[in-house]
C-alpha atoms as a PDB file:
ATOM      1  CA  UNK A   1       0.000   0.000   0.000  1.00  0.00           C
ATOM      2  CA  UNK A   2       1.683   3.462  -0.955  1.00  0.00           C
ATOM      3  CA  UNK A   3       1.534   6.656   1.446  1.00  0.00           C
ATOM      4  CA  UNK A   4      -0.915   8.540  -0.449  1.00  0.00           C
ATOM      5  CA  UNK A   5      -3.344   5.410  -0.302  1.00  0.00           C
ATOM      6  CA  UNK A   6      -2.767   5.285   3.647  1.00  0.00           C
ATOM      7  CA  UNK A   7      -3.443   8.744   3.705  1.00  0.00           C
ATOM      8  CA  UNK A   8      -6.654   8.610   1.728  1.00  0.00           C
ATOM      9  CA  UNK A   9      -7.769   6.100   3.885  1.00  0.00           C
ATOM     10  CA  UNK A  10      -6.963   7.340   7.088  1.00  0.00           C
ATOM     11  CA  UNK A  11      -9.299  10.765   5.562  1.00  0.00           C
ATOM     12  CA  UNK A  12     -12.079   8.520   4.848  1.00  0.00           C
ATOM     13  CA  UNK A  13     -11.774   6.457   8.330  1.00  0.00           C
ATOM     14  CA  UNK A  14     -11.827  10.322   9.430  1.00  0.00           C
ATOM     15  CA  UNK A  15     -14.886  11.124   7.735  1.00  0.00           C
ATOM     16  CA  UNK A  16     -17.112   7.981   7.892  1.00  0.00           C
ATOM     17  CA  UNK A  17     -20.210   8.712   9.217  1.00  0.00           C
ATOM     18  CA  UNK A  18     -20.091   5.381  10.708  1.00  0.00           C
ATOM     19  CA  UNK A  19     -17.264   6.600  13.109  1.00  0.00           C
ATOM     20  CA  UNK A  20     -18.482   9.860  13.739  1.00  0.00           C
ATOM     21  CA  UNK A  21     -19.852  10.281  17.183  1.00  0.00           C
ATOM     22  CA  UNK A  22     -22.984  12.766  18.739  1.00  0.00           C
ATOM     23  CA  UNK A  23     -19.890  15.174  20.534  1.00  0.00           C
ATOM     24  CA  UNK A  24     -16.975  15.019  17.932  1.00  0.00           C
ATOM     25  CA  UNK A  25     -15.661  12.619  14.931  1.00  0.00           C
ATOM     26  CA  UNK A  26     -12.329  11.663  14.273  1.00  0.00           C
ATOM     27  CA  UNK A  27     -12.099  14.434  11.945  1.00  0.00           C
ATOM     28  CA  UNK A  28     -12.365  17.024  14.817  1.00  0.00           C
ATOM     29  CA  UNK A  29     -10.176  14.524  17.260  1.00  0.00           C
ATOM     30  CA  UNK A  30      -7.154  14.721  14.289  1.00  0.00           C
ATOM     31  CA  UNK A  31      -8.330  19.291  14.279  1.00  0.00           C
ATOM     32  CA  UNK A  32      -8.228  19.277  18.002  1.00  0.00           C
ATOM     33  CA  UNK A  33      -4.632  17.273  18.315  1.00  0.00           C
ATOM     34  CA  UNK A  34      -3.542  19.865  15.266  1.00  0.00           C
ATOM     35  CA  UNK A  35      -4.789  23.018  17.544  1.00  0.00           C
ATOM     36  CA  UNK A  36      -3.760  21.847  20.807  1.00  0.00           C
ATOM     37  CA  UNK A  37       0.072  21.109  19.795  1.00  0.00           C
ATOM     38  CA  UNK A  38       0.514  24.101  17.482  1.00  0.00           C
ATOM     39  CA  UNK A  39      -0.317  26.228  20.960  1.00  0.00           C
ATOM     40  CA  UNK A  40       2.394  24.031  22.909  1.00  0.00           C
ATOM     41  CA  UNK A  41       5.103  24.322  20.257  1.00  0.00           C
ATOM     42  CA  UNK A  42       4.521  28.050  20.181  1.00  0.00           C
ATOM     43  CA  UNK A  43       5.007  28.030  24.351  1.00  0.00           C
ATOM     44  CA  UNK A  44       1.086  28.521  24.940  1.00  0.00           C
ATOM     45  CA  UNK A  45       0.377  25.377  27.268  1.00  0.00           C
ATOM     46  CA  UNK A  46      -2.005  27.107  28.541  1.00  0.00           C
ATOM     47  CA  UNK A  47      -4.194  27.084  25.497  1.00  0.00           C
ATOM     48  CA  UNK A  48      -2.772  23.448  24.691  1.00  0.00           C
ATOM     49  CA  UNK A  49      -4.243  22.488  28.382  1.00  0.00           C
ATOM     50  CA  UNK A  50      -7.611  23.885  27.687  1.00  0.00           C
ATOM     51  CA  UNK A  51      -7.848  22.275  24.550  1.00  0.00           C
ATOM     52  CA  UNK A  52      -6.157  19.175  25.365  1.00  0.00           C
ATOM     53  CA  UNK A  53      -7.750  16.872  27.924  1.00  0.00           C
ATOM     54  CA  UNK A  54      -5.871  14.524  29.490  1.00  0.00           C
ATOM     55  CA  UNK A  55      -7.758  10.824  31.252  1.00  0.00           C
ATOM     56  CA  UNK A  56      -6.589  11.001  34.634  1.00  0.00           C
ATOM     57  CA  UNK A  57      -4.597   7.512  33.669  1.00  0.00           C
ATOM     58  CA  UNK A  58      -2.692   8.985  31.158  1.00  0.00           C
ATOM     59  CA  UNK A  59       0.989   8.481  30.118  1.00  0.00           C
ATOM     60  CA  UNK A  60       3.605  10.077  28.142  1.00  0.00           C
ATOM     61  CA  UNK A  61       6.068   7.709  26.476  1.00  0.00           C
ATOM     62  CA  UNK A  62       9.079  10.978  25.904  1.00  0.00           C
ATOM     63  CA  UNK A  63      10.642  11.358  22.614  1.00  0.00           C
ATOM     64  CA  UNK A  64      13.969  11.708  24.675  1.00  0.00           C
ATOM     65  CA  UNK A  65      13.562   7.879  26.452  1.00  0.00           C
ATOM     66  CA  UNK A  66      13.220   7.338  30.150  1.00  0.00           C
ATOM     67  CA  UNK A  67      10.945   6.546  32.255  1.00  0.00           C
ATOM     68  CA  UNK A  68       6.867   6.502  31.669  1.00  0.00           C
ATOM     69  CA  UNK A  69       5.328   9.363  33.149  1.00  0.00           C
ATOM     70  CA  UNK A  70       1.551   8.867  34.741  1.00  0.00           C
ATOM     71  CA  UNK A  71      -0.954  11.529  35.107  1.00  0.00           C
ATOM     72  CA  UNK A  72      -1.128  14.821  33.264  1.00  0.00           C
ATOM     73  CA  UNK A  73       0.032  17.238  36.206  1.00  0.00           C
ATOM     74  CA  UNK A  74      -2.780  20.393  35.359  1.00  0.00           C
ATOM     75  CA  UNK A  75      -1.598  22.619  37.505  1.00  0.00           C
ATOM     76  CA  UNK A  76      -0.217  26.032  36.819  1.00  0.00           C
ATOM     77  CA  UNK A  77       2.951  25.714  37.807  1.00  0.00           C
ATOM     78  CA  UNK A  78       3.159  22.554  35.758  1.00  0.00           C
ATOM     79  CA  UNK A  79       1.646  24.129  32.853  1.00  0.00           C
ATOM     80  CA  UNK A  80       3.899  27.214  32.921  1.00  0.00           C
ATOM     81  CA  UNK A  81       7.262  24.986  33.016  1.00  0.00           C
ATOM     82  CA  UNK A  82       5.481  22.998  29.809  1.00  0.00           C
ATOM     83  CA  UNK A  83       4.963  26.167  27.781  1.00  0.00           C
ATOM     84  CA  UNK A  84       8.586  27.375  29.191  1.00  0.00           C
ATOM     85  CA  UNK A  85      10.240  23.694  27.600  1.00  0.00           C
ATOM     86  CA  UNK A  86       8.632  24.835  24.293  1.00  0.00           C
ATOM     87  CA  UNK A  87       9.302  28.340  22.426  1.00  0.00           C
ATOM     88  CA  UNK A  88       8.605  29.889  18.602  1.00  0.00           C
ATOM     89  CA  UNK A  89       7.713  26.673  17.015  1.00  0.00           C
ATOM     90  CA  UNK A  90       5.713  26.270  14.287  1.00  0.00           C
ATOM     91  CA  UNK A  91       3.417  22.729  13.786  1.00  0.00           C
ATOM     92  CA  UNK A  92       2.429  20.259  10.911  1.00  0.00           C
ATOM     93  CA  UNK A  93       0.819  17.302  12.324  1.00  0.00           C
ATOM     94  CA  UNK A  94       0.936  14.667   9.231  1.00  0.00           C
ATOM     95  CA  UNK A  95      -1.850  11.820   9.697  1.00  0.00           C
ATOM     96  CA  UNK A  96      -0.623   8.450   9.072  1.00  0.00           C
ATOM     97  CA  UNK A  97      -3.807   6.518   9.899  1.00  0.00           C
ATOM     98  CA  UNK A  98      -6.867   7.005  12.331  1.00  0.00           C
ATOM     99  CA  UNK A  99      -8.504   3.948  13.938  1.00  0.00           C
ATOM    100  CA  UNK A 100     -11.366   4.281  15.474  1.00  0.00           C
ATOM    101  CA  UNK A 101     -14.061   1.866  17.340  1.00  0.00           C
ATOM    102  CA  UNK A 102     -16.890   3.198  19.919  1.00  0.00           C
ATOM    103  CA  UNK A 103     -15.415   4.952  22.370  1.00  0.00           C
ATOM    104  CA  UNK A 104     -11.581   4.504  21.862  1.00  0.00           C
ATOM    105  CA  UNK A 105      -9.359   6.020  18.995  1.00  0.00           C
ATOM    106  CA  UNK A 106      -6.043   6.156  17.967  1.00  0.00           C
ATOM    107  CA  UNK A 107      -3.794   8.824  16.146  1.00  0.00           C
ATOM    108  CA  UNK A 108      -0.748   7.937  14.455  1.00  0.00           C
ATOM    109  CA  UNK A 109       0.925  10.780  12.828  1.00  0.00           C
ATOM    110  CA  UNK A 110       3.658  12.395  12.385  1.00  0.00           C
ATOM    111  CA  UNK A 111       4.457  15.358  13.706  1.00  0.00           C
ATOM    112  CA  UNK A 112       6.819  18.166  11.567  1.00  0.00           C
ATOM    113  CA  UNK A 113       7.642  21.160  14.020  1.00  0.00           C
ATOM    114  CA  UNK A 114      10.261  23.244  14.057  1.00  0.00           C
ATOM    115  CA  UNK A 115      10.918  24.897  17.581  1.00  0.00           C
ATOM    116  CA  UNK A 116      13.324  25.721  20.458  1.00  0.00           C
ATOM    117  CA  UNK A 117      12.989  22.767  22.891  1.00  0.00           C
ATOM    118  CA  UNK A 118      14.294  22.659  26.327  1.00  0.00           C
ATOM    119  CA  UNK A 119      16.794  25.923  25.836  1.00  0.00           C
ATOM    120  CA  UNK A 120      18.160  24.538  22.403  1.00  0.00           C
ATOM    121  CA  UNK A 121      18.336  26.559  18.916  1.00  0.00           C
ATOM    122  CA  UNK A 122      15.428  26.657  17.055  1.00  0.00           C
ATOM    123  CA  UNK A 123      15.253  23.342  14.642  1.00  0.00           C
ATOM    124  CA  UNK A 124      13.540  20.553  12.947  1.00  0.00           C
ATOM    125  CA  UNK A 125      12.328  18.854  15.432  1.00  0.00           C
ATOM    126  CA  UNK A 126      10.296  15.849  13.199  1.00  0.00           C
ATOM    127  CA  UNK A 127       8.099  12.959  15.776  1.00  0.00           C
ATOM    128  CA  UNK A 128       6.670   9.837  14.973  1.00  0.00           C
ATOM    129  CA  UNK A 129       3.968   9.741  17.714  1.00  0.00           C
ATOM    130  CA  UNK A 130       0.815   7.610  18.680  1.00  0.00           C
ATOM    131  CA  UNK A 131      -1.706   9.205  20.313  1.00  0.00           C
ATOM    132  CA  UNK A 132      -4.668   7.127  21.920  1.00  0.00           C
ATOM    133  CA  UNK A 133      -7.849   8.697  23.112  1.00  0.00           C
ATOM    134  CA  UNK A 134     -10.960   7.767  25.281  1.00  0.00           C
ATOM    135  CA  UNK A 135     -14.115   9.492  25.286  1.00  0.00           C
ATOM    136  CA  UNK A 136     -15.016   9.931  28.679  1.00  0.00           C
ATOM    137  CA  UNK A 137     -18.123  12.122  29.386  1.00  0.00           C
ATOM    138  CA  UNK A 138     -18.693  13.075  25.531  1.00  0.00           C
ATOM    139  CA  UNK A 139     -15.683  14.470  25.137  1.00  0.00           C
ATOM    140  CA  UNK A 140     -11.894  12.826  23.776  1.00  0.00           C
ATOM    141  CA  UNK A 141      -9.167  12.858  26.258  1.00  0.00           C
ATOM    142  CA  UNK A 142      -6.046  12.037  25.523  1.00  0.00           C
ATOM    143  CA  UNK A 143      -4.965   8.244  27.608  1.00  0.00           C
ATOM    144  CA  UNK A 144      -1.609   7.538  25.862  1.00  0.00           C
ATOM    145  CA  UNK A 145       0.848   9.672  24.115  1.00  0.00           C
ATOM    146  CA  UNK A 146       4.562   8.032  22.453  1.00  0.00           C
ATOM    147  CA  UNK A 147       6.917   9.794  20.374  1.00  0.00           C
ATOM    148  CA  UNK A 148      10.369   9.100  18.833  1.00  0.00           C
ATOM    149  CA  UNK A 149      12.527  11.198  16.779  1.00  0.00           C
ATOM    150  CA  UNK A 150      13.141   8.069  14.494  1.00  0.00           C
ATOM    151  CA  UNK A 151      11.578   9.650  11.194  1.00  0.00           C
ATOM    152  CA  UNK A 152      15.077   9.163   9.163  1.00  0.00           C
ATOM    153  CA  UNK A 153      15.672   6.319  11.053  1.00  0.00           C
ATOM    154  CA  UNK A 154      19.083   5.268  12.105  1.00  0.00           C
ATOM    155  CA  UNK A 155      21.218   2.340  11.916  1.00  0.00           C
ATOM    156  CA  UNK A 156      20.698  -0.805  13.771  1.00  0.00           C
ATOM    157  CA  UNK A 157      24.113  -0.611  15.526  1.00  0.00           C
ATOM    158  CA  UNK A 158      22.670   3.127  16.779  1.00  0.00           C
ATOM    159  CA  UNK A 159      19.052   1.159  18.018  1.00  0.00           C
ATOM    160  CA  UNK A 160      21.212  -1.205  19.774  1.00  0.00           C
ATOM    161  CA  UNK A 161      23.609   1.368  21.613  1.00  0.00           C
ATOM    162  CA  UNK A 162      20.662   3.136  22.539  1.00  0.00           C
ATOM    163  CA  UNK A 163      18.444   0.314  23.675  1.00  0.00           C
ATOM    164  CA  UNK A 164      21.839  -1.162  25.883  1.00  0.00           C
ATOM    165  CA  UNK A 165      21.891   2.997  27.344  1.00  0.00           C
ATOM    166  CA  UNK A 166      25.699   2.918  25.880  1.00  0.00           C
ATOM    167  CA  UNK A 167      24.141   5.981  24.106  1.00  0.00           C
ATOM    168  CA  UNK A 168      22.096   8.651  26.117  1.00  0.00           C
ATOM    169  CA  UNK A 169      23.482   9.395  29.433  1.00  0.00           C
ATOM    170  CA  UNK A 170      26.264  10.966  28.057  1.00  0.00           C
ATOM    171  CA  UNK A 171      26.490  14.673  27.042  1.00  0.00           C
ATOM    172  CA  UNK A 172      27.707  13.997  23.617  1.00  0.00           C
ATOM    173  CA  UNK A 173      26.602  11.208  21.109  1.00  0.00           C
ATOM    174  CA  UNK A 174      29.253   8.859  19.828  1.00  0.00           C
ATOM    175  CA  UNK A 175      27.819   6.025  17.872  1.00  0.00           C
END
């Protein structure tokens, strides 16, 4: 199956009326993820938070490894050190495919920003990243979010340095 018929079929899972829902369809869940990170890579968590709601089981799967983090932390202070970690980014979030089934759906997309990210220059900053959603009360929240930078992929030698940790805890990278 090529890209382009992926993508037309992850528009038409979007659109089906038979996966559309009486609050939002998967359309407006694959808007709403678009809205919500364009605020956070521009350093507006605060907007990202009000858009984004979080199940109170969620868990972040970092692009930069480590452990899983539980909960989505809502408070301001939280929210202000988020939006700090992100500054003048701009957002593309590219939709890979969109599964959907009652009252669960998944995202998998990838994301194109380019942004200052935790002090660093402004830069391309591309994400493969799953996103998994609940509707809870009518409305999607966000239960599960994982994201690599592994879009150009590396070589296996690099996977395996980084999966041992020989690559990571050091301040440089030497594959």
């Amino acid at each position: 199956m090529t890209r382009r018929e992926i993508l037309a079929g992850a528009a038409a899972v979007a659109a089906s009326p038979r996966h559309a829902t009486a609050s939002e369809s998967t359309a407006d869940l694959v808007a709403m993820s678009s809205r919500a990170n364009t605020a956070l890579m521009k350093g507006d968590a605060v907007t990202y938070a009000a858009i984004m709601k979080h199940s109170c089981d969620f868990t972040l799967m970092q692009p930069f490894g480590g452990k899983v983090v539980h909960g989505f932390d809502p408070s301001p202070d939280h929210v202000a050190s988020l939006g700090a970690f992100f500054k003048n980014g701009d957002y593309k979030q590219e939709v890979i495919q969109v599964i959907s089934s009652g009252d669960v759906a998944v995202l998998v997309t990838i994301e194109r920003q380019s942004v200052e990210v935790g002090g660093l220059a402004k830069q391309e900053w591309p994400l493969r990243v799953t996103l998994a959603f609940l509707r809870e009360g009518g409305e999607w929240h966000l239960a599960h979010r994982h994201a690599d930078p592994l879009v150009h992929g590396i070589p296996v030698e690099h996977a395996a340095a980084l999966a041992r940790g020989d690559i990571g805890r050091q301040s440089s990278i030497k594959p």
